[in-house]
N, C-alpha and C. Protein backbone atom coordinates (compact mmCIF):
# COMPACT_ATOMS: atom_id res chain seq x y z
N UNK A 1 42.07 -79.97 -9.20
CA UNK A 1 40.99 -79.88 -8.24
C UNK A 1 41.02 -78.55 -7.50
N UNK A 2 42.29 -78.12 -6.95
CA UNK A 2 42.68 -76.70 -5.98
C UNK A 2 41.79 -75.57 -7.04
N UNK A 3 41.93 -75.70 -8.59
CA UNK A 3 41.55 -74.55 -9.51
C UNK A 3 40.04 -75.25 -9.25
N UNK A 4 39.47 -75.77 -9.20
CA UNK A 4 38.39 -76.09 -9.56
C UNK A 4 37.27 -75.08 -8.08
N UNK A 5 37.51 -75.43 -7.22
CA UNK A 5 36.96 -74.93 -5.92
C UNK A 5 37.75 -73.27 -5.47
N UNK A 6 39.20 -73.03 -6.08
CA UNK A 6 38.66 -71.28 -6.08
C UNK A 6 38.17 -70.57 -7.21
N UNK A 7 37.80 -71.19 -8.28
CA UNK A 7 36.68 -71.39 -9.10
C UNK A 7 35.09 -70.71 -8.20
N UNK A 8 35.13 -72.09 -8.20
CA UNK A 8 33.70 -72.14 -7.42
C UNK A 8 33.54 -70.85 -6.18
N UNK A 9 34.18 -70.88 -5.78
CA UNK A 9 34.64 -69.80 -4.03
C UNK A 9 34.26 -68.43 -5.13
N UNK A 10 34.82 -67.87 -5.98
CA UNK A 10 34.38 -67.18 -6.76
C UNK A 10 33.73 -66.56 -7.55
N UNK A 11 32.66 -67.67 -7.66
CA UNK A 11 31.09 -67.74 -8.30
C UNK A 11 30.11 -66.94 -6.85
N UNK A 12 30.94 -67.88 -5.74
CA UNK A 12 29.81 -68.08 -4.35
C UNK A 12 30.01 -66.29 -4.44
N UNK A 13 31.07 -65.92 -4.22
CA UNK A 13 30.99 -64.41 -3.73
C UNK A 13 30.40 -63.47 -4.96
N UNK A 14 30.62 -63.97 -6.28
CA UNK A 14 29.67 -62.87 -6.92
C UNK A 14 28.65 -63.00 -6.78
N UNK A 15 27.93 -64.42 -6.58
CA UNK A 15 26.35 -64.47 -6.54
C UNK A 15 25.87 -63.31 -5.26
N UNK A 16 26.73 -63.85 -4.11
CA UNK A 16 26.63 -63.15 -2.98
C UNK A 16 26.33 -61.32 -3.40
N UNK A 17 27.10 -61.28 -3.83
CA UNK A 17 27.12 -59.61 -4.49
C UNK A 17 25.94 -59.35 -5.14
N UNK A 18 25.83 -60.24 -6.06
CA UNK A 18 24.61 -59.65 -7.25
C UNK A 18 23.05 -59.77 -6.04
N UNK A 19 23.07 -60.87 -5.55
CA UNK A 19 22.02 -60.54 -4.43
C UNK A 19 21.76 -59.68 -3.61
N UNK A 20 22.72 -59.50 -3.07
CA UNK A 20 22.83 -57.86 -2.12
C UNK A 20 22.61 -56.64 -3.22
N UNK A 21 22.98 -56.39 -4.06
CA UNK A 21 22.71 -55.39 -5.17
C UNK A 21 21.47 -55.18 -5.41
N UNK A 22 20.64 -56.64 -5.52
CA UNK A 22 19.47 -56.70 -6.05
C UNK A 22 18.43 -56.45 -5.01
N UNK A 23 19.20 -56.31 -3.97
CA UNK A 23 17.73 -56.47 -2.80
C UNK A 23 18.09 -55.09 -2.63
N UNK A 24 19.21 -54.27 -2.32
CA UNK A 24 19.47 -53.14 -2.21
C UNK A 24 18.79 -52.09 -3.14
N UNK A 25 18.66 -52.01 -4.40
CA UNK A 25 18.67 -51.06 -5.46
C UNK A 25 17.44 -51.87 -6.05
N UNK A 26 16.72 -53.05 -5.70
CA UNK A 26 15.51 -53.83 -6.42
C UNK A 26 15.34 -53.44 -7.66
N UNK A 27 16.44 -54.19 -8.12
CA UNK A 27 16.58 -54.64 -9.85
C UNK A 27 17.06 -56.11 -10.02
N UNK A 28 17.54 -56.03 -11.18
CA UNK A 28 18.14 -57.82 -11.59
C UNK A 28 19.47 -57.18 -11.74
N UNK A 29 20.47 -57.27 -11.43
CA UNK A 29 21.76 -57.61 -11.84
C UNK A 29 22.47 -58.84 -12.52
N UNK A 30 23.13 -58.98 -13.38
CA UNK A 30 23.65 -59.89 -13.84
C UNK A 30 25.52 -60.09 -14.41
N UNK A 31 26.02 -60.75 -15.00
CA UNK A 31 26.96 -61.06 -15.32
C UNK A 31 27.21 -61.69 -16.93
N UNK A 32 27.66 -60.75 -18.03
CA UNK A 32 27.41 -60.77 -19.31
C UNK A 32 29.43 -61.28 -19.48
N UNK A 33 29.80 -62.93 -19.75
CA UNK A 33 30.50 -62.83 -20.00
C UNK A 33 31.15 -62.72 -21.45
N UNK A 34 31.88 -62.33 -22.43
CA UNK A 34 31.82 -62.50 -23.48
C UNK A 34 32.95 -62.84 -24.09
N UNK A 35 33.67 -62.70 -25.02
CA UNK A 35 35.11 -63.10 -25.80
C UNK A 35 35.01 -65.05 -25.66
N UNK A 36 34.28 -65.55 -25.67
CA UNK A 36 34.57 -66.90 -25.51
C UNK A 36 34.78 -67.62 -27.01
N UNK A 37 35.16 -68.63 -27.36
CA UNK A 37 34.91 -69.05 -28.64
C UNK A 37 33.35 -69.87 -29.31
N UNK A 38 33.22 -69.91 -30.05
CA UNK A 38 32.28 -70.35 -30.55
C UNK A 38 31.53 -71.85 -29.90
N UNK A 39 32.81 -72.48 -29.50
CA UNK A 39 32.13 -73.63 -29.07
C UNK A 39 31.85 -73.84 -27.81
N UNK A 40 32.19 -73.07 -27.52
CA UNK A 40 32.14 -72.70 -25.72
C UNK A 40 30.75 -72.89 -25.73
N UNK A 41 29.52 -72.68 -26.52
CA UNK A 41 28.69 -72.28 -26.18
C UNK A 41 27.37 -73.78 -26.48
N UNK A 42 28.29 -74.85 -26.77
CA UNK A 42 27.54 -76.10 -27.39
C UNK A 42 26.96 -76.61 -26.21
N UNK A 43 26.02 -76.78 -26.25
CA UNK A 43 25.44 -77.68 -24.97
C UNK A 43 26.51 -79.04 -24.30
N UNK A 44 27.02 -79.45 -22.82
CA UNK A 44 28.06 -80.10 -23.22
C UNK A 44 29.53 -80.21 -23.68
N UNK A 45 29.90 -79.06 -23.82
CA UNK A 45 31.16 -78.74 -24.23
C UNK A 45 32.22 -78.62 -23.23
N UNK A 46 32.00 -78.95 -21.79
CA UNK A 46 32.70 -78.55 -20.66
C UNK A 46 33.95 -79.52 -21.25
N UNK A 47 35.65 -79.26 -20.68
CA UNK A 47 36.42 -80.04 -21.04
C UNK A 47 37.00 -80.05 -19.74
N UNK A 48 37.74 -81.00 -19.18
CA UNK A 48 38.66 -81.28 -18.07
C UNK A 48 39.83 -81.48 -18.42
């Protein structure tokens, strides 16, 4: 659970970022993650 919410705490502050970026410089910023495996990407695939 502790990994799960500084997880999350982590998401909150990049979103935070990419918003300020975006209102600053008025573009889209985003977050391209990549190296994942193949199935990472199945609809549903989350594992606990």
């Amino acid at each position: 659970m502790c990994a799960e919410v500084c997880n999350a705490c982590i998401v909150e502050q990049i979103t935070a970022l990419l918003i300020g970026l975006d209102i600053r410089h008025h573009g889209h910023g985003g977050i391209r993650i990549t190296g994942l495996p193949g199935d990472a990407y199945k609809a549903g695939s989350v594992t606990r």
